[in-house]
C-alpha atoms as a PDB file:
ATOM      1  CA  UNK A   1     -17.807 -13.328 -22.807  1.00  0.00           C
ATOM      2  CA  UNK A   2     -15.617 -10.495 -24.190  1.00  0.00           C
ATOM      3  CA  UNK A   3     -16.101  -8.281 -21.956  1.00  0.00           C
ATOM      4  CA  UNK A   4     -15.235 -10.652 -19.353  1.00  0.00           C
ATOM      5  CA  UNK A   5     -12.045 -11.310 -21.388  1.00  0.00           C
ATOM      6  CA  UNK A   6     -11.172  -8.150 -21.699  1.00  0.00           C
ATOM      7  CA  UNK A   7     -11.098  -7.312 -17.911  1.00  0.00           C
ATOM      8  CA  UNK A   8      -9.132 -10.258 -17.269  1.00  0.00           C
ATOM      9  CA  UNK A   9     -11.680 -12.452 -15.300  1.00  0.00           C
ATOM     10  CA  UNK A  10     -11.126 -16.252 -16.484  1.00  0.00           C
ATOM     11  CA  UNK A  11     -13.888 -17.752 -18.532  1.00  0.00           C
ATOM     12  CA  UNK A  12     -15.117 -20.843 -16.557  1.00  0.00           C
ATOM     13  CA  UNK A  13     -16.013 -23.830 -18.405  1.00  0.00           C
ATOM     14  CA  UNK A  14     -19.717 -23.106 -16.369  1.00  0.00           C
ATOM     15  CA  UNK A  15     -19.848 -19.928 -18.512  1.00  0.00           C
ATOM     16  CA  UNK A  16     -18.864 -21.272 -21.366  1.00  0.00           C
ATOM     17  CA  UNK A  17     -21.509 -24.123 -21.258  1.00  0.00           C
ATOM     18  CA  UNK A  18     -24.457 -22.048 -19.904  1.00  0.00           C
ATOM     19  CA  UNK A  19     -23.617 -19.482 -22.677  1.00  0.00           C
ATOM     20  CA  UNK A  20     -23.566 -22.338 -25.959  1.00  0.00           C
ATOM     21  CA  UNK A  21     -27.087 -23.948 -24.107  1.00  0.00           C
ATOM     22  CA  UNK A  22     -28.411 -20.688 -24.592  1.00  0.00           C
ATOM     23  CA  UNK A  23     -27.802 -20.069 -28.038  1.00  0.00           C
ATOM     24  CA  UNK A  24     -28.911 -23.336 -28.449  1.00  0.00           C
ATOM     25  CA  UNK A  25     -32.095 -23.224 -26.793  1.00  0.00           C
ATOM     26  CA  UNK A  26     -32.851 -19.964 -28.973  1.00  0.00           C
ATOM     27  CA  UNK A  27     -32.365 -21.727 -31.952  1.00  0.00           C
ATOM     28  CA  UNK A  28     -34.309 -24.608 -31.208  1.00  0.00           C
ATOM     29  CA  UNK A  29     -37.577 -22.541 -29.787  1.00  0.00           C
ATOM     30  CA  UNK A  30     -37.193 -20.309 -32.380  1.00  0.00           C
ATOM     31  CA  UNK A  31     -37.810 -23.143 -34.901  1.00  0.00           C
ATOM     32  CA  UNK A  32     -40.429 -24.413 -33.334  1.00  0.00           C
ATOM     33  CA  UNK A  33     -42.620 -21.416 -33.078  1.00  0.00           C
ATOM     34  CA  UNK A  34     -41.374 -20.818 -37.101  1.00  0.00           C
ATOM     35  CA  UNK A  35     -42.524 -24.203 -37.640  1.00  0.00           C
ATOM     36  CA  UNK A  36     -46.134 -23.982 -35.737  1.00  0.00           C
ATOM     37  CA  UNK A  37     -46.557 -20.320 -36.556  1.00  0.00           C
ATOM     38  CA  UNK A  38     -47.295 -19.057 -33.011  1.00  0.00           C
ATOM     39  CA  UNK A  39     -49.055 -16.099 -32.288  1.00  0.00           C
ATOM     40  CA  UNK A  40     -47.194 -12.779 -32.852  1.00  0.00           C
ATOM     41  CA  UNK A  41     -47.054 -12.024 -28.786  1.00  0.00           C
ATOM     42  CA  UNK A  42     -45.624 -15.623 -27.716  1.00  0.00           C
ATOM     43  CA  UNK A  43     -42.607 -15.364 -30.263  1.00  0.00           C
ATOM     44  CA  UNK A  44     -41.857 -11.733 -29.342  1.00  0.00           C
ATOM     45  CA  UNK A  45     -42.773 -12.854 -25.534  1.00  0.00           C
ATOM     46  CA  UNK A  46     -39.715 -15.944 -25.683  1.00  0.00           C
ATOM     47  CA  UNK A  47     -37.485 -14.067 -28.028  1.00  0.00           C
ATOM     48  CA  UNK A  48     -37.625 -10.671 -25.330  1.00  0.00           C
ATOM     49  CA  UNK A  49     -36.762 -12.778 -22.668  1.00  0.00           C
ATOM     50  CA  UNK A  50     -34.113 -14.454 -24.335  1.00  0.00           C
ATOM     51  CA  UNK A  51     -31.837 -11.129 -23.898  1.00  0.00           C
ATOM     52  CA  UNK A  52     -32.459 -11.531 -20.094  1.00  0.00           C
ATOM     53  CA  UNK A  53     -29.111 -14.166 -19.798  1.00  0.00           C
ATOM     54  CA  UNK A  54     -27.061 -11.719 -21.228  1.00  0.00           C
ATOM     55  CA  UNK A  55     -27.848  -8.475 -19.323  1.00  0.00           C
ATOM     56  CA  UNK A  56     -27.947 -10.657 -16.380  1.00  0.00           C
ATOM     57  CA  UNK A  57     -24.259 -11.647 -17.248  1.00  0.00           C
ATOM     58  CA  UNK A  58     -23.890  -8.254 -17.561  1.00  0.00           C
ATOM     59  CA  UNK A  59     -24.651  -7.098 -14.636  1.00  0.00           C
ATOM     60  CA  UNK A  60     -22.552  -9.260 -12.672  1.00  0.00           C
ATOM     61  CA  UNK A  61     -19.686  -7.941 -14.841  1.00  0.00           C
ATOM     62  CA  UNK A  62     -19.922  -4.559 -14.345  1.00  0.00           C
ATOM     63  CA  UNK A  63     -21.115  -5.123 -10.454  1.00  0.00           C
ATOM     64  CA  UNK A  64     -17.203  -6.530 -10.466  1.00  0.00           C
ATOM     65  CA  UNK A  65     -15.530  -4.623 -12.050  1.00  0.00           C
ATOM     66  CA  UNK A  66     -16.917  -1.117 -11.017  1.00  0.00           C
ATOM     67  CA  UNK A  67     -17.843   1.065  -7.853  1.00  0.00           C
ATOM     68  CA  UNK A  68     -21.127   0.969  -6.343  1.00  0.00           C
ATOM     69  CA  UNK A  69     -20.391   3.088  -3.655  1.00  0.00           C
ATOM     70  CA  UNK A  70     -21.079   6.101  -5.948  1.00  0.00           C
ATOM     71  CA  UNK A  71     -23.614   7.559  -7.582  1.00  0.00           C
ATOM     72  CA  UNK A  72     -22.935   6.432 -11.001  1.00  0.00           C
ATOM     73  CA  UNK A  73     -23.015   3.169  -9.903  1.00  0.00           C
ATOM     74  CA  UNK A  74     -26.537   3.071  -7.928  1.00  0.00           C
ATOM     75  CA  UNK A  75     -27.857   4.536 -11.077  1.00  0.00           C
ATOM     76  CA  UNK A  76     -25.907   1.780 -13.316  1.00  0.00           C
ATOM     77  CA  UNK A  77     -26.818  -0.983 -11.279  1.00  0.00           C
ATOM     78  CA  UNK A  78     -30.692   0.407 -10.945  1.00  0.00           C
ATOM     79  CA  UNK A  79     -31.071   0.799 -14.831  1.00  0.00           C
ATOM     80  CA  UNK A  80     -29.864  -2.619 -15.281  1.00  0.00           C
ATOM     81  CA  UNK A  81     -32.353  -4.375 -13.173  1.00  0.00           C
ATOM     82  CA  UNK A  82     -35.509  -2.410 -14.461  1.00  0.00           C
ATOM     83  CA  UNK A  83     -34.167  -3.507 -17.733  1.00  0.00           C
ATOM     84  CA  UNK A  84     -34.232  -7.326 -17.080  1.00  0.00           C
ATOM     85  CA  UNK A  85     -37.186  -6.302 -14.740  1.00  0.00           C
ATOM     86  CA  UNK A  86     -38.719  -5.311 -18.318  1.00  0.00           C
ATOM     87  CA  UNK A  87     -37.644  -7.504 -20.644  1.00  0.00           C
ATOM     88  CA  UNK A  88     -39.114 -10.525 -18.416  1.00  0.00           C
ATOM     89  CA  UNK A  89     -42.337  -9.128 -17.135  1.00  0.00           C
ATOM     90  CA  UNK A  90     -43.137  -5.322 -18.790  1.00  0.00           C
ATOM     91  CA  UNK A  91     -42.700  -6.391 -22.572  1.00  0.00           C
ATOM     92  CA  UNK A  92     -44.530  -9.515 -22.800  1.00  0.00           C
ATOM     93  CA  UNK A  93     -47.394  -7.999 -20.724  1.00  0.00           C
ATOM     94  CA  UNK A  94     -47.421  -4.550 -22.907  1.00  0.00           C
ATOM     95  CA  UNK A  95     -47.543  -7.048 -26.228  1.00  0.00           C
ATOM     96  CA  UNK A  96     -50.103  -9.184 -24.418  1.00  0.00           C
ATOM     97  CA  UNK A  97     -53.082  -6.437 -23.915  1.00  0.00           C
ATOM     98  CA  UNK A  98     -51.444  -4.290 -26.916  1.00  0.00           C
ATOM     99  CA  UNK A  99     -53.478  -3.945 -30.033  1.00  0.00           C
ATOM    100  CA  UNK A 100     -52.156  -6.193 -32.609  1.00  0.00           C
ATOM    101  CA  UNK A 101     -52.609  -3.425 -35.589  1.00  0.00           C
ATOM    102  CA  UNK A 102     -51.750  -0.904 -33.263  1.00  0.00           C
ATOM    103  CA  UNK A 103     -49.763   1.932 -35.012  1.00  0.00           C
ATOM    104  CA  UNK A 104     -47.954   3.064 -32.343  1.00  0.00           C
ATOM    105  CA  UNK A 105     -46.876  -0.339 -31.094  1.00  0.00           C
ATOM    106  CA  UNK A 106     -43.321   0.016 -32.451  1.00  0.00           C
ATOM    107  CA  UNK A 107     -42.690   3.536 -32.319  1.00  0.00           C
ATOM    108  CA  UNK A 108     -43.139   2.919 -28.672  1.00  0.00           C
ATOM    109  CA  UNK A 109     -41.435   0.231 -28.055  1.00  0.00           C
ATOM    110  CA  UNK A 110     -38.703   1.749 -29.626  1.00  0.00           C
ATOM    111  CA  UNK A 111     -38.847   5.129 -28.103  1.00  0.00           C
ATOM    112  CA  UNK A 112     -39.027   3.316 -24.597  1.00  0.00           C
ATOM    113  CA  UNK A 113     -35.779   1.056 -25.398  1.00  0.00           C
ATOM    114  CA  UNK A 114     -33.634   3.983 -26.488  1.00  0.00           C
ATOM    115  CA  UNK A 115     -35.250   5.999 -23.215  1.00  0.00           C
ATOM    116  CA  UNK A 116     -33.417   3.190 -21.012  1.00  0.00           C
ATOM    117  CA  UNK A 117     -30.238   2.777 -23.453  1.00  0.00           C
ATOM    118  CA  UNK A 118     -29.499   6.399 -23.098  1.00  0.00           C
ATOM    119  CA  UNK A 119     -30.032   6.612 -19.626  1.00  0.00           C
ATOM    120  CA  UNK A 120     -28.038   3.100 -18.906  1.00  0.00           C
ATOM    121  CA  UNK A 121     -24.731   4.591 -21.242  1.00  0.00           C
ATOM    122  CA  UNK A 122     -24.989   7.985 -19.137  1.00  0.00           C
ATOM    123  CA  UNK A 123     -25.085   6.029 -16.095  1.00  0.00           C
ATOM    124  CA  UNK A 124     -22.542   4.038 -17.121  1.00  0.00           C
ATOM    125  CA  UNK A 125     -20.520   7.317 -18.135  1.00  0.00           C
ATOM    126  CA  UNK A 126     -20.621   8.830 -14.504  1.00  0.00           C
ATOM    127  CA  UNK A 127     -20.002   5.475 -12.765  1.00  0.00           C
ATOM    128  CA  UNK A 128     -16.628   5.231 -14.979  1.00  0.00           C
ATOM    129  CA  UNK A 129     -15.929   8.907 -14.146  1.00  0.00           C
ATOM    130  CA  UNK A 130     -16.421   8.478 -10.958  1.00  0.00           C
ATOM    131  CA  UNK A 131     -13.918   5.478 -10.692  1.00  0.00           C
ATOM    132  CA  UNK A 132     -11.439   7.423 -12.766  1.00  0.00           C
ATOM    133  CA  UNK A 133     -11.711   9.869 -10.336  1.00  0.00           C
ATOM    134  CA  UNK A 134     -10.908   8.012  -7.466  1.00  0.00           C
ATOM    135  CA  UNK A 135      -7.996   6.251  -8.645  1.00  0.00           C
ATOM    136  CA  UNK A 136      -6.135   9.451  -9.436  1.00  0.00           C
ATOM    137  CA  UNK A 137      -6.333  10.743  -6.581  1.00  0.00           C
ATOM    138  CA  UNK A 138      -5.731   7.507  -4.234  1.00  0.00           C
ATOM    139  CA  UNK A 139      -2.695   7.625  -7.205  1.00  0.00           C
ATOM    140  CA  UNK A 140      -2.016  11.141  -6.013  1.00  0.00           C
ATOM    141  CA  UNK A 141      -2.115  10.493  -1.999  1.00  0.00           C
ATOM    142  CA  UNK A 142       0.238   7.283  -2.568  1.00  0.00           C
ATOM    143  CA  UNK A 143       3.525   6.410  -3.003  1.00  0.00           C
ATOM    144  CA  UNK A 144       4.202   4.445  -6.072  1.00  0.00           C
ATOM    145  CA  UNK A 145       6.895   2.271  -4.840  1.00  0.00           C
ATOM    146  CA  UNK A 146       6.451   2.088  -0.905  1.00  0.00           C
ATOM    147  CA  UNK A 147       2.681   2.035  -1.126  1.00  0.00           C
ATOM    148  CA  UNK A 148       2.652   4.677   2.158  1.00  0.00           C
ATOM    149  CA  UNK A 149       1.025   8.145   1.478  1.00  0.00           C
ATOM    150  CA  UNK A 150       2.632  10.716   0.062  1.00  0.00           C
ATOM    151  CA  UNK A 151       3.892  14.606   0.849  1.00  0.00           C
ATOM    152  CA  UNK A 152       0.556  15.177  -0.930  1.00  0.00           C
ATOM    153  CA  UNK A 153      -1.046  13.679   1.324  1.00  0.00           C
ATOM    154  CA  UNK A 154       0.524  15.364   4.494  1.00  0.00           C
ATOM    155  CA  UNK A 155      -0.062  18.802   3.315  1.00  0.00           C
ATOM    156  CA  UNK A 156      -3.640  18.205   2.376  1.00  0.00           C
ATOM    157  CA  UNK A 157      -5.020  15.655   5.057  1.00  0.00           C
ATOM    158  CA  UNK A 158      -2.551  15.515   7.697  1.00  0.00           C
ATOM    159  CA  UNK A 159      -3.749  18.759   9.040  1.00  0.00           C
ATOM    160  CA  UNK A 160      -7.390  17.900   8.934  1.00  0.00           C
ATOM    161  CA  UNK A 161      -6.882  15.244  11.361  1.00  0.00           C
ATOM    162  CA  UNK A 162      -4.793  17.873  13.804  1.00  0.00           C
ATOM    163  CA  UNK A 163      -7.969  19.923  13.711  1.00  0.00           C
ATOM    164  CA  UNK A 164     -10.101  16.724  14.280  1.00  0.00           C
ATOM    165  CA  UNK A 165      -7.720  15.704  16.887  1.00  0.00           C
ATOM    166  CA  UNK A 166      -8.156  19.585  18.201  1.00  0.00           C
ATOM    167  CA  UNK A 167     -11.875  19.483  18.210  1.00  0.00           C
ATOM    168  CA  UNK A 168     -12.479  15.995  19.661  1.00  0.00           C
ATOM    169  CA  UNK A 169      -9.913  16.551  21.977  1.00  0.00           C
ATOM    170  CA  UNK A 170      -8.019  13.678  21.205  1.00  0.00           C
ATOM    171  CA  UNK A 171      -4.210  12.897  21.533  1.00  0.00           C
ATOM    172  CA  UNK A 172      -2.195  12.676  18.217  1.00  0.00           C
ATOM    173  CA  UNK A 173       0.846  11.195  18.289  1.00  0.00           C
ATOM    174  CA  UNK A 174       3.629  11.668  15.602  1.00  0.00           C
ATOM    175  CA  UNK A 175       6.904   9.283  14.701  1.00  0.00           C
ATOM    176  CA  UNK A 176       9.348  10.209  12.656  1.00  0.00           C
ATOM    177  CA  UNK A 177      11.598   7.151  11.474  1.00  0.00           C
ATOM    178  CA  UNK A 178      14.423   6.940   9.114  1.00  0.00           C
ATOM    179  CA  UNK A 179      17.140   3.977   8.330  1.00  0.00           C
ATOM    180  CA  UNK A 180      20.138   3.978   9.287  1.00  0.00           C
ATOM    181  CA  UNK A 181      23.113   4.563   7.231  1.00  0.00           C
ATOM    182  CA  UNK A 182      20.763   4.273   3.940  1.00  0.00           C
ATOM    183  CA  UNK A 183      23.333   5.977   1.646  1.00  0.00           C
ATOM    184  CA  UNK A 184      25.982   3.160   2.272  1.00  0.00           C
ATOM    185  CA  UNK A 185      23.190   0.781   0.846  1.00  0.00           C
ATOM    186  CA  UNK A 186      22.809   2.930  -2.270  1.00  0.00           C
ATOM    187  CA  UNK A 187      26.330   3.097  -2.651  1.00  0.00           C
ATOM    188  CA  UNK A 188      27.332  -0.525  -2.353  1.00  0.00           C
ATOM    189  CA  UNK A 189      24.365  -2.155  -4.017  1.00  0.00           C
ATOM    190  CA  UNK A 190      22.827   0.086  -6.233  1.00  0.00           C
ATOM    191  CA  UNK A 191      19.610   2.033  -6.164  1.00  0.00           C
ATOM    192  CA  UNK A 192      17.986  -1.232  -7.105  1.00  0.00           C
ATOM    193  CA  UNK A 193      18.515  -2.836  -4.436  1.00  0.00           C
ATOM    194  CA  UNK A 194      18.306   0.205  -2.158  1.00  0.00           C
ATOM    195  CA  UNK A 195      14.411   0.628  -3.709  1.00  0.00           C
ATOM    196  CA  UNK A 196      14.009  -2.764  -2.461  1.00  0.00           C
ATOM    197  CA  UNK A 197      15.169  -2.126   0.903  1.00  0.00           C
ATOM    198  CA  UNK A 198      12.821   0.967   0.868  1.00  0.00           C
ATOM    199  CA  UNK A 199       9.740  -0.975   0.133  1.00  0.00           C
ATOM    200  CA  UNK A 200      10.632  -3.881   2.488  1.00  0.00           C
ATOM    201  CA  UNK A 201      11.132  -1.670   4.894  1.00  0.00           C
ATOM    202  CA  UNK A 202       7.400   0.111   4.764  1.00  0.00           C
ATOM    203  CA  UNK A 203       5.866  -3.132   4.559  1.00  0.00           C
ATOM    204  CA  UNK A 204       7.668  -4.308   7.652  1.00  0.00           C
ATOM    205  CA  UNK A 205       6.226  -0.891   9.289  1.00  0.00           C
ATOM    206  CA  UNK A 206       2.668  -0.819   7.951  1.00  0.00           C
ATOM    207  CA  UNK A 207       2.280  -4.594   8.841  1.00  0.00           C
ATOM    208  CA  UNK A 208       2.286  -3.574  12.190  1.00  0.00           C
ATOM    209  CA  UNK A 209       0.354  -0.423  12.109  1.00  0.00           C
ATOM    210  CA  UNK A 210      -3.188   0.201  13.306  1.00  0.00           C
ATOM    211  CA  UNK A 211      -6.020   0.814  11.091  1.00  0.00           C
ATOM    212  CA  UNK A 212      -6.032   3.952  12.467  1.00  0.00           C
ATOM    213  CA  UNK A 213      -2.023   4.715  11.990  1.00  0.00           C
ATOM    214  CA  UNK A 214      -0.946   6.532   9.007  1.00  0.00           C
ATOM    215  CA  UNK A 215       2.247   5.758   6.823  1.00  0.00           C
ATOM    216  CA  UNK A 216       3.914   9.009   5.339  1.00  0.00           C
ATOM    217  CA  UNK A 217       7.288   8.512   3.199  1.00  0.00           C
ATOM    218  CA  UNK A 218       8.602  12.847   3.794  1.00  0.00           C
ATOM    219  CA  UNK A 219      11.030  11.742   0.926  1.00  0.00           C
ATOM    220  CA  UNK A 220      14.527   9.514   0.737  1.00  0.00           C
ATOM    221  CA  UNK A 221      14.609   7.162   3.193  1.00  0.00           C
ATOM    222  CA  UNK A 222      12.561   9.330   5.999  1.00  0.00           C
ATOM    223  CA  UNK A 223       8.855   8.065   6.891  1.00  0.00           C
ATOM    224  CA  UNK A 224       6.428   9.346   9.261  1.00  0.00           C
ATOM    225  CA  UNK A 225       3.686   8.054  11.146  1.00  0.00           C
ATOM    226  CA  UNK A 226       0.541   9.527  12.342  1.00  0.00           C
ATOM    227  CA  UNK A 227      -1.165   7.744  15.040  1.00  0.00           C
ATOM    228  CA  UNK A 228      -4.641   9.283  16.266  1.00  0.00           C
ATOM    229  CA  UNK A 229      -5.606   8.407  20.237  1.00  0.00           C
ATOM    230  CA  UNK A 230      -2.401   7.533  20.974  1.00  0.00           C
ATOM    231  CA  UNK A 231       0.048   9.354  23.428  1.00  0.00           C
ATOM    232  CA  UNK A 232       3.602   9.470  23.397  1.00  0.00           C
ATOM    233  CA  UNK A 233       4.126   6.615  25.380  1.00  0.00           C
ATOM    234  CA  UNK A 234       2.016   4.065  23.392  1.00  0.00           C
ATOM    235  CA  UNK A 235       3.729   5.850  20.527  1.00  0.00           C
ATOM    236  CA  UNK A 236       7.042   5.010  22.097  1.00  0.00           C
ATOM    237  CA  UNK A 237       6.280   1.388  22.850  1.00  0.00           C
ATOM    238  CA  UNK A 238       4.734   0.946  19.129  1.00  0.00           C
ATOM    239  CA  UNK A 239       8.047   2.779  17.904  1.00  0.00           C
ATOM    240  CA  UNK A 240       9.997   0.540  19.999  1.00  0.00           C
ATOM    241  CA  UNK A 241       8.409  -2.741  18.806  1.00  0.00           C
ATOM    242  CA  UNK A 242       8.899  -1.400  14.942  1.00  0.00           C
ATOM    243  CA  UNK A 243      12.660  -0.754  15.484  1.00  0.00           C
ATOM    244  CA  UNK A 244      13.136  -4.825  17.522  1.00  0.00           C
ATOM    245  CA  UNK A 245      11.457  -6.213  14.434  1.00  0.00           C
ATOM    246  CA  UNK A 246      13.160  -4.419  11.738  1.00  0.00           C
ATOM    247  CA  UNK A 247      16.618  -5.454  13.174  1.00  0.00           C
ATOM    248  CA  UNK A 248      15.743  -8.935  13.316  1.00  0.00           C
ATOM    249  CA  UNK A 249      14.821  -8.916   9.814  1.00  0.00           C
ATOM    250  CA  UNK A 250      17.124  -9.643   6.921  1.00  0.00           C
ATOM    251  CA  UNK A 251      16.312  -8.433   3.311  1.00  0.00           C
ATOM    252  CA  UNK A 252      17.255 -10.857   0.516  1.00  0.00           C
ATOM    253  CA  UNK A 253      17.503  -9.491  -3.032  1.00  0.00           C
ATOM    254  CA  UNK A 254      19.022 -10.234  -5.905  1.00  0.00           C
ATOM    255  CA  UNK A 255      21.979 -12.456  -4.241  1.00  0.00           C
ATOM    256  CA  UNK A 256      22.203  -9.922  -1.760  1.00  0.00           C
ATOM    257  CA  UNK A 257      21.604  -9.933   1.876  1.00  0.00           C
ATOM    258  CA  UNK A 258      21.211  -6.550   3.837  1.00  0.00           C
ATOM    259  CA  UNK A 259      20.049  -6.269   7.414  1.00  0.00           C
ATOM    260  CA  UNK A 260      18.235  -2.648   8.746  1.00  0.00           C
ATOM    261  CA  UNK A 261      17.859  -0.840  11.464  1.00  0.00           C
ATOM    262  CA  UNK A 262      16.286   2.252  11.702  1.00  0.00           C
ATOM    263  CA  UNK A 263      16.021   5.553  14.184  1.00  0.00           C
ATOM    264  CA  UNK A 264      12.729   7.001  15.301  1.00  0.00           C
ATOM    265  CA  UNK A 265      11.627  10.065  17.123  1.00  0.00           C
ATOM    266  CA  UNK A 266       8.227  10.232  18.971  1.00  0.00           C
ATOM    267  CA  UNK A 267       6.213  13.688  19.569  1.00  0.00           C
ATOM    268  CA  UNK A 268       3.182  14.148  21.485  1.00  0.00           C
ATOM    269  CA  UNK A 269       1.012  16.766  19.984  1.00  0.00           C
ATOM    270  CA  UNK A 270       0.735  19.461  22.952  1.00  0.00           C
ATOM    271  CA  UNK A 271      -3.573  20.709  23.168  1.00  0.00           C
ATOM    272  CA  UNK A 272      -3.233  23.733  21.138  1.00  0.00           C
ATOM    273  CA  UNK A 273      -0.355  22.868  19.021  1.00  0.00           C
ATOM    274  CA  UNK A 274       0.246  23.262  15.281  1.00  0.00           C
ATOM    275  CA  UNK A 275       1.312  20.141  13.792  1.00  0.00           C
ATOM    276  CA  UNK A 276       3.743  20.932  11.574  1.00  0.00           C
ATOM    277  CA  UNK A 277       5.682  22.583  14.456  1.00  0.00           C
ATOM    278  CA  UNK A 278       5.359  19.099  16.170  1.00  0.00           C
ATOM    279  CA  UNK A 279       6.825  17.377  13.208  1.00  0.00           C
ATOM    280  CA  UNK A 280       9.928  19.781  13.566  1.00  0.00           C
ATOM    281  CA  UNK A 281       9.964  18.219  17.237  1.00  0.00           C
ATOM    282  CA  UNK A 282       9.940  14.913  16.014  1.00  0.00           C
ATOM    283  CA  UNK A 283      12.377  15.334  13.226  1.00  0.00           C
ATOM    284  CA  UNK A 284      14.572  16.670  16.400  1.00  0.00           C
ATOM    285  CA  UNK A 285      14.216  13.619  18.119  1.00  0.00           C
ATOM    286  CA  UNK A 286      14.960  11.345  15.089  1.00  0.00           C
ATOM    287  CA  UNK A 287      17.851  13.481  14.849  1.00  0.00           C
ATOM    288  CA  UNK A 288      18.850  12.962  18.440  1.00  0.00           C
ATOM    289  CA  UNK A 289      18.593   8.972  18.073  1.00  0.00           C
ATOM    290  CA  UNK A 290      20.623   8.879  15.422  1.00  0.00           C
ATOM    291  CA  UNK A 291      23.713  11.282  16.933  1.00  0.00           C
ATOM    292  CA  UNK A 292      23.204   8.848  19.889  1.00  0.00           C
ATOM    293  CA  UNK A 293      24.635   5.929  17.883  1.00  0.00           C
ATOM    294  CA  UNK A 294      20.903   5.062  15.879  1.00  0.00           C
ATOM    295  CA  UNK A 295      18.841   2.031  16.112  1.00  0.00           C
ATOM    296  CA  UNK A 296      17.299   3.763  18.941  1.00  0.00           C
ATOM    297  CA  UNK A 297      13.835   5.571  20.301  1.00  0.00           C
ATOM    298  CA  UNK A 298      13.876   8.963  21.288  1.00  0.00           C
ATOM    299  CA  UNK A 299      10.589  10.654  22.639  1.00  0.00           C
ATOM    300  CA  UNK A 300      10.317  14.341  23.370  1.00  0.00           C
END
């Protein structure tokens, strides 16, 4: 229940219930095999199985609450069900045809429980590691207050799908976007309210996007998108339908209303290209829409 506290998941009254009939149920069987003095193998039988509520809670928690798309987490998850696997079937049968005055009985029960504890913590461990892992560097690849990917990102990925484009030969498409007259925002409102702006602004952009489409924020107020299998003039005709909708759309923050519009600048990748020479294209473009009075398309 703690740990299910501690991760933030509500408690349900179900829970709650199912955990105090539990306890409750221990307690009563427990007394009754005190009170009939049951053989040594049916008390350690019910009170084994007992622990199987628990892990099984358990389980579901940390199914939740971490990966099991990695390693780690197979591992986790398969440690976890041998365990209640165990402690339903393997330990009452092993104390069923075990010698009562064995010797060895609980040196190896014990040596088999810490077997599976160890190996369930360094499971655990990895799967943790693993998840830490992740999260950085999705935190590394993003932009913390747009949500779009990063300048890390372009240097790092961006030309890995050129060369996939390259090798596939595939069209790549690239837009370069930027709104208009940003600095005025700044400057009358505040960077509060210009962050705002910013954020509404990707949201606007990646609502529209393809799966496949790629949201970059360069830096400032300049974006730009990546959009595999397209050519420039789907790219135009996406770019076009991103600029309508951002004009029509009025940001309200703060007792404020502000009303966008934005440039864009749309690049083919030519076979054989380098991309970052293609973004310079683009970037020309964008530049061309805006000395051309902004709010306006421009594909090269």
């Amino acid at each position: 229940m703690s740990v299910l506290e501690r991760y933030g998941t509500e408690v349900s009254q179900r829970k709650k219930f199912a955990a105090v009939t539990h306890i409750i149920g221990i307690f009563a069987i427990t007394s009754v095999l005190v009170a009939t003095q049951a053989s040594g193998w049916i008390a350690h039988s019910l009170a084994l199985s007992s622990v199987a509520f628990p892990v099984w809670q358990a389980l579901r928690c940390v199914k939740q609450h971490f990966s099991t798309e990695s390693i780690g987490g197979h591992l986790l998850f398969g440690v976890l069900s041998l365990v209640i696997a165990l402690v339903l079937f393997g330990v009452p049968a092993y104390l069923t045809i075990a010698p009562a005055d064995s010797h060895y009985h609980l040196a190896a029960t014990s040596a088999f429980m810490l077997v599976i504890m160890l190996i369930f913590m360094l499971a655990f461990a990895v799967n943790i590691l693993q998840s830490l892992l992740l999260k950085l560097r999705s935190q590394v690849h993003t932009d913390p207050l747009t949500g779009a990917k990063n300048r890390h990102f372009f240097y790092e990925i961006a030309p890995k799908l050129s060369a996939h484009a390259k090798r596939k030969h595939e069209t790549l498409s690239l837009v370069a976007c930027d709104i208009d007259y940003f600095k005025s925002i700044n400057d009358e409102h505040g960077h509060v309210i210009g962050d705002i702006a910013l954020k509404r602004f990707s949201e606007i952009i990646q609502s529209q996007l393809r799966q496949e489409d790629t949201l970059i924020r360069m830096g400032g107020e300049e974006f730009l998108i990546l959009s595999p299998q397209y050519d420039g003039d789907k790219a135009a005709q996406m770019a076009e339908r991103l600029r309508k909708t951002i004009s029509e759309t009025t940001i309200s923050a703060r007792g404020v209303n502000i009303s966008l519009t934005a440039s864009f600048g749309v690049m083919q990748m030519p076979p054989g290209a380098d991309l970052f020479t293609t973004v310079k294209s683009a970037d020309q473009a964008l530049f061309d829409a805006k000395a051309n009075g902004r709010n306006k398309v421009i594909m090269v």
